[in-house]
Structure formats: C-alpha cells, structure tokens
N, C-alpha and C. Protein backbone atom coordinates (compact mmCIF):
# COMPACT_ATOMS: atom_id res chain seq x y z
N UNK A 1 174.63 161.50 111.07
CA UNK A 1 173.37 161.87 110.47
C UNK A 1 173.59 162.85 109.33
N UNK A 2 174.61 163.87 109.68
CA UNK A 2 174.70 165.05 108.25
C UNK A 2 175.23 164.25 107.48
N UNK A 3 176.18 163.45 107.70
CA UNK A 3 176.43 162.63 106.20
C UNK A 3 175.92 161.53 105.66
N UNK A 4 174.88 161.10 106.10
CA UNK A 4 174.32 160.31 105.64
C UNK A 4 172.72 161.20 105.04
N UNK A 5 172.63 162.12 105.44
CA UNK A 5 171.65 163.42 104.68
C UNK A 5 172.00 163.60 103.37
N UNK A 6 173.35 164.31 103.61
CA UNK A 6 174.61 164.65 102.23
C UNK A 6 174.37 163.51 100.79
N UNK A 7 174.68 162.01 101.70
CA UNK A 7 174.84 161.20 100.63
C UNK A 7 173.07 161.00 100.12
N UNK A 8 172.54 161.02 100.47
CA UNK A 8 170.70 161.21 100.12
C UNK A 8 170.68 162.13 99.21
N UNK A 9 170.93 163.41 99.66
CA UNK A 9 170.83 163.63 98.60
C UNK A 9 171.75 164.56 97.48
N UNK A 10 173.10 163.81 97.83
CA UNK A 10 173.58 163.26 96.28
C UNK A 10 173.16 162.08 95.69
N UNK A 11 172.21 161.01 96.00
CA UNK A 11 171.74 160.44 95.11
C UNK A 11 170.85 160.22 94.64
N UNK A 12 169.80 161.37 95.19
CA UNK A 12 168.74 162.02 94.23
C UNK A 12 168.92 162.42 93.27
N UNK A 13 169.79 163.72 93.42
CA UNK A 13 170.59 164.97 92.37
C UNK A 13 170.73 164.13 91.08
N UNK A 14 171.42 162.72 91.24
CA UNK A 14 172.13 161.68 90.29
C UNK A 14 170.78 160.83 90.16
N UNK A 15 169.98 160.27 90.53
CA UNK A 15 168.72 159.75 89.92
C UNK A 15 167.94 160.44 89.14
N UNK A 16 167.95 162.07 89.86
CA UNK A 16 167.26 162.69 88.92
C UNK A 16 167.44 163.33 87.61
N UNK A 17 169.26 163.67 87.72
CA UNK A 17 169.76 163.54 86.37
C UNK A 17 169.40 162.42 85.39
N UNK A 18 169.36 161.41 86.14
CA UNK A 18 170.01 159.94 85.26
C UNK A 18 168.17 159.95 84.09
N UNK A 19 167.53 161.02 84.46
CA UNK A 19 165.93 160.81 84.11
C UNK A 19 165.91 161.69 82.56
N UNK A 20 166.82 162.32 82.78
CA UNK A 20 167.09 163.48 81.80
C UNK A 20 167.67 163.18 80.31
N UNK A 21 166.99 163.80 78.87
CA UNK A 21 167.61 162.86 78.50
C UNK A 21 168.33 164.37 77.04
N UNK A 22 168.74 164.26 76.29
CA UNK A 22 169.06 165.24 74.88
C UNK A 22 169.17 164.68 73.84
N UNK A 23 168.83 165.24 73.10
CA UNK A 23 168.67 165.15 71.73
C UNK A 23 169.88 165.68 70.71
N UNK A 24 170.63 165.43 69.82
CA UNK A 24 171.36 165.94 69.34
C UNK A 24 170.69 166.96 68.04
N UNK A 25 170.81 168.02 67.81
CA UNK A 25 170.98 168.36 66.45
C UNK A 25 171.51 168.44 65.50
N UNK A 26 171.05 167.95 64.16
CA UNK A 26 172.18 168.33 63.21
C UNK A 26 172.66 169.41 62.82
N UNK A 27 173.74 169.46 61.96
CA UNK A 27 174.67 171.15 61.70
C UNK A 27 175.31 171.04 62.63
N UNK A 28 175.50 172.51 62.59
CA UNK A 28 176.40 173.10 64.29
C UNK A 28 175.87 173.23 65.33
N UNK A 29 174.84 172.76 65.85
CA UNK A 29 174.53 172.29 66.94
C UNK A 29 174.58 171.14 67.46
N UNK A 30 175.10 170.37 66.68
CA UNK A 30 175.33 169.01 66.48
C UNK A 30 175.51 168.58 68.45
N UNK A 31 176.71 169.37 68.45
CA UNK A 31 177.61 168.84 70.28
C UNK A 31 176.44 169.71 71.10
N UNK A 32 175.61 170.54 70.95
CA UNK A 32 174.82 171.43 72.26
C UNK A 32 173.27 169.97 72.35
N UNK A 33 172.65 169.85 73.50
CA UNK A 33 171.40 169.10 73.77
C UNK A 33 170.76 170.53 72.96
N UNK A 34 169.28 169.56 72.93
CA UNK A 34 168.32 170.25 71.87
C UNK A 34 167.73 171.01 73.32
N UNK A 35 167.10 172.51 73.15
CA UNK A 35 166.27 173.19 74.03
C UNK A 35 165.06 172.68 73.73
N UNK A 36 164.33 174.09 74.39
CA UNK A 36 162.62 173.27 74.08
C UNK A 36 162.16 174.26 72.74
N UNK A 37 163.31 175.43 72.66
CA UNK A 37 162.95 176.19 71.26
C UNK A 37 163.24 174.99 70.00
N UNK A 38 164.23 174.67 70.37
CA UNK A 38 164.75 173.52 69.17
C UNK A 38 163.97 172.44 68.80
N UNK A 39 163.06 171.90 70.11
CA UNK A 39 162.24 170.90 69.91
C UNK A 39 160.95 171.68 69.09
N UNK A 40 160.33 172.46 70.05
CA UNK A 40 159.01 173.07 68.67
C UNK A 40 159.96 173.92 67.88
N UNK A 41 160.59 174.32 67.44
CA UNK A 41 161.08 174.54 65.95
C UNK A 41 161.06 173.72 65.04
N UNK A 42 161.38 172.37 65.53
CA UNK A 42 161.25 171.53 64.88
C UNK A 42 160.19 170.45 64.18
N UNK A 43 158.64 170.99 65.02
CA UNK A 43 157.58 170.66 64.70
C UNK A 43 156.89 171.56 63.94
N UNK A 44 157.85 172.38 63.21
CA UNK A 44 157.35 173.30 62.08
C UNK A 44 155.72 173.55 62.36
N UNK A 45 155.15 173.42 63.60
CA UNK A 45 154.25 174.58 63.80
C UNK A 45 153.01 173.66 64.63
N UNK A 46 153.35 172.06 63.55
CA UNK A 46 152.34 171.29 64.07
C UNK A 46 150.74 171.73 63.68
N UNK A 47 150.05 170.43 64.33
CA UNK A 47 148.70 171.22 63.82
C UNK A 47 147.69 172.59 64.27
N UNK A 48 148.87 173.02 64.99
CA UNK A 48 148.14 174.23 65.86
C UNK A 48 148.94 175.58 64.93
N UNK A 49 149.59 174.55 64.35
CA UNK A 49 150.28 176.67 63.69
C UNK A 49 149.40 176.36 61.97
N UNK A 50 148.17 175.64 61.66
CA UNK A 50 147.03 176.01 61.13
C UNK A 50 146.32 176.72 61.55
N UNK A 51 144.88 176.58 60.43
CA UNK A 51 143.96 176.94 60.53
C UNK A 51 143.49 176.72 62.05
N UNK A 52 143.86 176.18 62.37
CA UNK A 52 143.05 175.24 63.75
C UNK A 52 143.65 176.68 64.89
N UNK A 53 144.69 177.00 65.00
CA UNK A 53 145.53 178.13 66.02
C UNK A 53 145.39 179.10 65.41
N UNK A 54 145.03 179.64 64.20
CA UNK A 54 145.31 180.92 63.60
C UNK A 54 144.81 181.81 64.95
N UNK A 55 143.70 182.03 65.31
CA UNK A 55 143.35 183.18 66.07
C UNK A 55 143.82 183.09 67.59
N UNK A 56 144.88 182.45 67.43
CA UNK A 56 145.59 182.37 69.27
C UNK A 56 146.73 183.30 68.88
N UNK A 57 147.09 183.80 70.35
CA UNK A 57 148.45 184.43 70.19
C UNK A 57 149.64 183.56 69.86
N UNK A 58 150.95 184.13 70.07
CA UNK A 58 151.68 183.37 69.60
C UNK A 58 152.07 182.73 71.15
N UNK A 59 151.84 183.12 72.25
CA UNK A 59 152.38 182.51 73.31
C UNK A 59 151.20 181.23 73.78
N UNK A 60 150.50 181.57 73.15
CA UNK A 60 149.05 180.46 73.31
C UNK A 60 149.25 179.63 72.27
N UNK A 61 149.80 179.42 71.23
CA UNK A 61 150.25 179.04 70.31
C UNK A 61 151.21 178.02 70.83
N UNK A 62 152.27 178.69 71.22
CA UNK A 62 153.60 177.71 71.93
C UNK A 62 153.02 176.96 73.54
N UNK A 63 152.30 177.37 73.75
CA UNK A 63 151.66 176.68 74.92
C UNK A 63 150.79 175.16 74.29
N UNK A 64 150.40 175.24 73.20
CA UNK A 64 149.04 174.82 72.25
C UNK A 64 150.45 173.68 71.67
N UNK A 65 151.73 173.72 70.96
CA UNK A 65 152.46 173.07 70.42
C UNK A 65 153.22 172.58 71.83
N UNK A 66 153.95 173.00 72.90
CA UNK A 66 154.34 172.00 73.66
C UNK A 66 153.33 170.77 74.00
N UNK A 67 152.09 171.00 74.15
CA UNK A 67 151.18 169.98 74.52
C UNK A 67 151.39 169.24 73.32
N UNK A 68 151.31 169.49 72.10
CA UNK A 68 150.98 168.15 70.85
C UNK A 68 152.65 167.66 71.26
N UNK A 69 153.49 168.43 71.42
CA UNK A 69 154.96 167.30 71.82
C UNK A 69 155.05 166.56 72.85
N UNK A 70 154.59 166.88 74.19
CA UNK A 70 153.86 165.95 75.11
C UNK A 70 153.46 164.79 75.19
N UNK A 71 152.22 164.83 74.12
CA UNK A 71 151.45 163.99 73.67
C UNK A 71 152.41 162.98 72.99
N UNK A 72 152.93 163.56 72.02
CA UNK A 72 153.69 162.46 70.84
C UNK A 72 154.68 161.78 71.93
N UNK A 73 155.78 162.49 72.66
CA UNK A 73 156.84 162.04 73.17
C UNK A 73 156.16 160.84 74.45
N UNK A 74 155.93 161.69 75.27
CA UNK A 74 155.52 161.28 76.90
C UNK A 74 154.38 160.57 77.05
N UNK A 75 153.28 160.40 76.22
CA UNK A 75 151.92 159.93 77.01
C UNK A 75 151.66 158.86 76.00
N UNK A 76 150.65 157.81 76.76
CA UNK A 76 150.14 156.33 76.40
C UNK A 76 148.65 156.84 75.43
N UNK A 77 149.16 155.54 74.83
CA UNK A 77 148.17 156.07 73.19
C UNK A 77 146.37 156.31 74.32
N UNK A 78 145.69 157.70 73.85
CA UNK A 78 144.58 158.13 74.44
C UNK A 78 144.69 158.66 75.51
N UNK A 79 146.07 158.74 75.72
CA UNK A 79 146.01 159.99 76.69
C UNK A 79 145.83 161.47 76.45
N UNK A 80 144.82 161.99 77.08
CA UNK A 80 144.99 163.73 76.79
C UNK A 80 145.81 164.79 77.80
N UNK A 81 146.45 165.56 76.37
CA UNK A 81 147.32 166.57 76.97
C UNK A 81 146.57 167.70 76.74
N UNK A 82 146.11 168.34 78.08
CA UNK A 82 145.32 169.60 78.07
C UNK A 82 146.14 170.79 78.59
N UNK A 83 145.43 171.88 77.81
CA UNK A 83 146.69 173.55 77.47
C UNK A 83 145.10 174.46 78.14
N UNK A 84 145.73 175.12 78.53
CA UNK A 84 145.38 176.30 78.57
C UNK A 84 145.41 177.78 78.14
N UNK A 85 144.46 178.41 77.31
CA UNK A 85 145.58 180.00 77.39
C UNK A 85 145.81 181.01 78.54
N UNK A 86 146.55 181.96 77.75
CA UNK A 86 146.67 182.57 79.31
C UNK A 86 145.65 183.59 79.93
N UNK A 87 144.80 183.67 79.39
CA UNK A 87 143.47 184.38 79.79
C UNK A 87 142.71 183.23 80.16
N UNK A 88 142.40 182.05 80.51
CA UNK A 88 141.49 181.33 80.55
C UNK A 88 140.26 181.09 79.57
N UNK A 89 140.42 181.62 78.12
CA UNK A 89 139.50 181.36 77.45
C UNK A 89 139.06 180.88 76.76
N UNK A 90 140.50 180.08 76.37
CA UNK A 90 140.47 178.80 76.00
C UNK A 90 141.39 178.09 75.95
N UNK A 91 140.96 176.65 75.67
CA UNK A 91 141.57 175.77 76.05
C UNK A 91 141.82 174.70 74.63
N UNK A 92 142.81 173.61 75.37
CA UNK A 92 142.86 172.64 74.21
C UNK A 92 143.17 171.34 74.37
N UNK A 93 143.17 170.24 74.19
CA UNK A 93 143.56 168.61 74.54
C UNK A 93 143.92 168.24 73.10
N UNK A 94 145.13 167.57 73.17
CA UNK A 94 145.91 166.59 72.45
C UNK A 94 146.38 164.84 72.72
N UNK A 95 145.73 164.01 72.04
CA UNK A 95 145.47 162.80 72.16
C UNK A 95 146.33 162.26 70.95
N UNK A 96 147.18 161.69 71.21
CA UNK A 96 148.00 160.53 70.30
C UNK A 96 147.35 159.70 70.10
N UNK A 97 147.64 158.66 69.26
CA UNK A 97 147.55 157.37 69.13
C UNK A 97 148.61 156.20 69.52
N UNK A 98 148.33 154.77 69.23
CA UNK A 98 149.22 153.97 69.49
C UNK A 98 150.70 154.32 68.37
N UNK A 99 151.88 153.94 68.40
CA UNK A 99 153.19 154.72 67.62
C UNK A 99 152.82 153.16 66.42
N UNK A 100 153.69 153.41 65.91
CA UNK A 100 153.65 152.82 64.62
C UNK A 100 154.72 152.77 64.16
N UNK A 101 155.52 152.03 63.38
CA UNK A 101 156.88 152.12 62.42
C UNK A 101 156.52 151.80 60.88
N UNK A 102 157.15 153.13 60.59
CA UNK A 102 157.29 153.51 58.51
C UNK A 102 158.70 153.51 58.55
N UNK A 103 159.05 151.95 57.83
CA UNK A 103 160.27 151.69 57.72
C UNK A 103 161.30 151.79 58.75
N UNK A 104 161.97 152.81 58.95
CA UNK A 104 162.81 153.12 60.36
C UNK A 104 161.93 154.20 61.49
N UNK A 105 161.52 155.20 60.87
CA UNK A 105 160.91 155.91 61.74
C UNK A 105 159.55 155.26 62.58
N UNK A 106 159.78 155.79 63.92
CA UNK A 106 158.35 156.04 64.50
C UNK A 106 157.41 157.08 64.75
N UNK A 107 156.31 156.61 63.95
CA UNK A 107 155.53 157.45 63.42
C UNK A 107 154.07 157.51 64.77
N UNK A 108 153.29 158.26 64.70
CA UNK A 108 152.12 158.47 65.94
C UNK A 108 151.15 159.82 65.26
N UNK A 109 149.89 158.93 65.01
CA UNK A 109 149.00 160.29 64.33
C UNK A 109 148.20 160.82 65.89
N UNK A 110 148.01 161.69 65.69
CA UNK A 110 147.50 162.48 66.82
C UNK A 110 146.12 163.48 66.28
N UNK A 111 145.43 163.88 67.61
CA UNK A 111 144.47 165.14 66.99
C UNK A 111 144.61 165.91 68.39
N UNK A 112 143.93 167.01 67.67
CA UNK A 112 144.20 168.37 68.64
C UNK A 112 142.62 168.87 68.60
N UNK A 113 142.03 169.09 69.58
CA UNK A 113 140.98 170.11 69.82
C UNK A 113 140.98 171.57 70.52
N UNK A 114 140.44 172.48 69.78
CA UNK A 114 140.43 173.58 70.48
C UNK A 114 138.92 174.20 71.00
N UNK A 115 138.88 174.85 71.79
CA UNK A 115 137.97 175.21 72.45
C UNK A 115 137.59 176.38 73.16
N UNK A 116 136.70 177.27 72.59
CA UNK A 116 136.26 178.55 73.15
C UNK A 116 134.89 178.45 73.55
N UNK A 117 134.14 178.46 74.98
CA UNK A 117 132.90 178.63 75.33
C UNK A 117 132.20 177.57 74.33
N UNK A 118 131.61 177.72 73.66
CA UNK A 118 130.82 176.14 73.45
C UNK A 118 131.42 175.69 72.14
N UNK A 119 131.95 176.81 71.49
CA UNK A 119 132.63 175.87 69.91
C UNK A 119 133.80 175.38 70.50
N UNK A 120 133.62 174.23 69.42
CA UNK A 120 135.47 173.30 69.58
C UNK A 120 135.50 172.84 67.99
N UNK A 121 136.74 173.07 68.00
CA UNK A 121 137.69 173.04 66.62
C UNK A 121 138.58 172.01 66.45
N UNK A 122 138.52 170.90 65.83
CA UNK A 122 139.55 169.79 65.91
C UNK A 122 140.48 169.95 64.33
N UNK A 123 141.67 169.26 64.70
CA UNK A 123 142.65 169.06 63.56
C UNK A 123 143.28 167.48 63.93
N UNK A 124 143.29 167.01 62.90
CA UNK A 124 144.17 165.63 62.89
C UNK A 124 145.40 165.60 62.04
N UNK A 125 146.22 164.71 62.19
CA UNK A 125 147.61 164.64 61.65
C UNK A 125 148.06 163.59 62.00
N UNK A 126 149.80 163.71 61.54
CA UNK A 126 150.79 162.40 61.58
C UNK A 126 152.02 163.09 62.34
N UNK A 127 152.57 162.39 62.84
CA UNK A 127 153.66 162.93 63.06
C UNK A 127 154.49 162.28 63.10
N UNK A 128 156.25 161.87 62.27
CA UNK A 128 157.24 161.09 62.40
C UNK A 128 158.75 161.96 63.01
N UNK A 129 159.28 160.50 63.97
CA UNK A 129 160.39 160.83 64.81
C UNK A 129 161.48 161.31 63.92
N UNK A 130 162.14 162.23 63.35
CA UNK A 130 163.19 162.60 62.75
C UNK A 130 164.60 161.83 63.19
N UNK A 131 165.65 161.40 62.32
CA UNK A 131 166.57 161.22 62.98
C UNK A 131 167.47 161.56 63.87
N UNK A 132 167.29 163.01 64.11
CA UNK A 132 167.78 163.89 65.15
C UNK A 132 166.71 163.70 66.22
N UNK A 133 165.45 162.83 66.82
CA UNK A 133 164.93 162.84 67.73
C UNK A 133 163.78 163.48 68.00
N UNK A 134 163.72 164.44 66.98
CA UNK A 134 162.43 165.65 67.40
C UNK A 134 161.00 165.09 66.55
N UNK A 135 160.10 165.52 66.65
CA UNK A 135 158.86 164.81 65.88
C UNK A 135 158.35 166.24 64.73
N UNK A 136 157.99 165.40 63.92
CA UNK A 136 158.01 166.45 62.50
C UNK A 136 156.79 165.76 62.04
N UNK A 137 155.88 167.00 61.69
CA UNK A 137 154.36 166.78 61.07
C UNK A 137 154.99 166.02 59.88
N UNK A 138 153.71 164.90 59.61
CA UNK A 138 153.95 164.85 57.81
C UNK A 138 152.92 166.12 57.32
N UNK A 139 153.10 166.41 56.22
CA UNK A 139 152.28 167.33 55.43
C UNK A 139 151.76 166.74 54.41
C-alpha cells in the first residue's frame, strides 16, 4: 500500500508539472522561464496602466493587469476575468474576444471595465502575441 501511495503521487507531481508551461525571453534572459514580473512587464501597462487605472494603486493596478493577461492567455472568447482591489472598492472584469491571426501573430482585442459604487469606466484595445510569447498592447 505505501508504495503504491508513493507511486500516486509521483505521478501527480509529473502530471502536474507536465501542465506547466515557460516562455523564453529575449537578451539575457533568453535560458531563465519568463516570471509573472516578466509577463506584465511585458504588457507595457495594458489598458489599465491608462486613463482607465490612473486612480488605482499600483498593487491594484498589477492585480487589474494580471486579469487582462488571464483573459488574453487562458479564457474562451466572452469570458470574464474579474479583479478585485484590495479594499473592496472596486472592482474590474476583462473580456477577450475570439483570437485572430495578423500575418504570424495572434492577435485578441479585449475590453476592461472598471468599477466604483455605481460608476464604471470601460477601455478597449488589441493585443498581439510577441515572439517571445508574452502579449503586447497595440498602441
């Protein structure tokens, strides 16, 4: 029975690796997987490091941009990715669209709403897959 426990779960450990995936960067990071700083760094701010986020903090901010990467990477076109801040006072949902291809890249426009007590604030955009993997606003 303990070794047949053991082998369970070593082959979870290894399924659940096998789920995992990295991104390379270019430069000298080239050989390290991308973090999750590397990934929103690389969404140069997205539509939340506008007008649309100006009055969030910056940790409500990075809470506000993992969701639009969410959205782009992980979820089926109309799905919403909803944020929270960390006071509860507001909130936000990010909805992709179906992906699209411009030439080589795949491209996915998205919008973002924000929301305090009864106002809500929307921003729309584009966003294309970089060759290093990460998703980059068009401007």
């Amino acid at each position: 029975m303990r070794r047949t426990t053991g082998r369970l779960v070593a082959a979870l450990a290894i399924m659940g690796l096998g789920g995992c995936t990295t991104m390379s960067i270019t430069g000298s990071e080239a050989t390290r997987p991308a973090t999750a700083d590397s990934i929103i760094a690389a969404m140069k701010g997205g539509l939340i490091g506008g007008p649309l986020g100006a009055s969030l903090s910056s940790r409500d901010r990075r809470r506000a941009l993992e969701a639009e990467y969410r959205a782009l990477e992980y979820t089926a076109p109309g799905t919403p990715v909803a944020w929270r801040s960390e006071d509860g006072r507001i909130s936000g949902r990010v909805v992709a669209a179906q992906p699209y291809r411009v030439g080589s890249q795949d491209c996915r426009q998205y919008s973002h709403s924000v929301g305090a007590g009864a106002e809500e604030n929307d921003a729309r955009g584009t966003a294309c897959r970089s060759p290093n993997g990460s998703w980059t606003p068009l401007t």
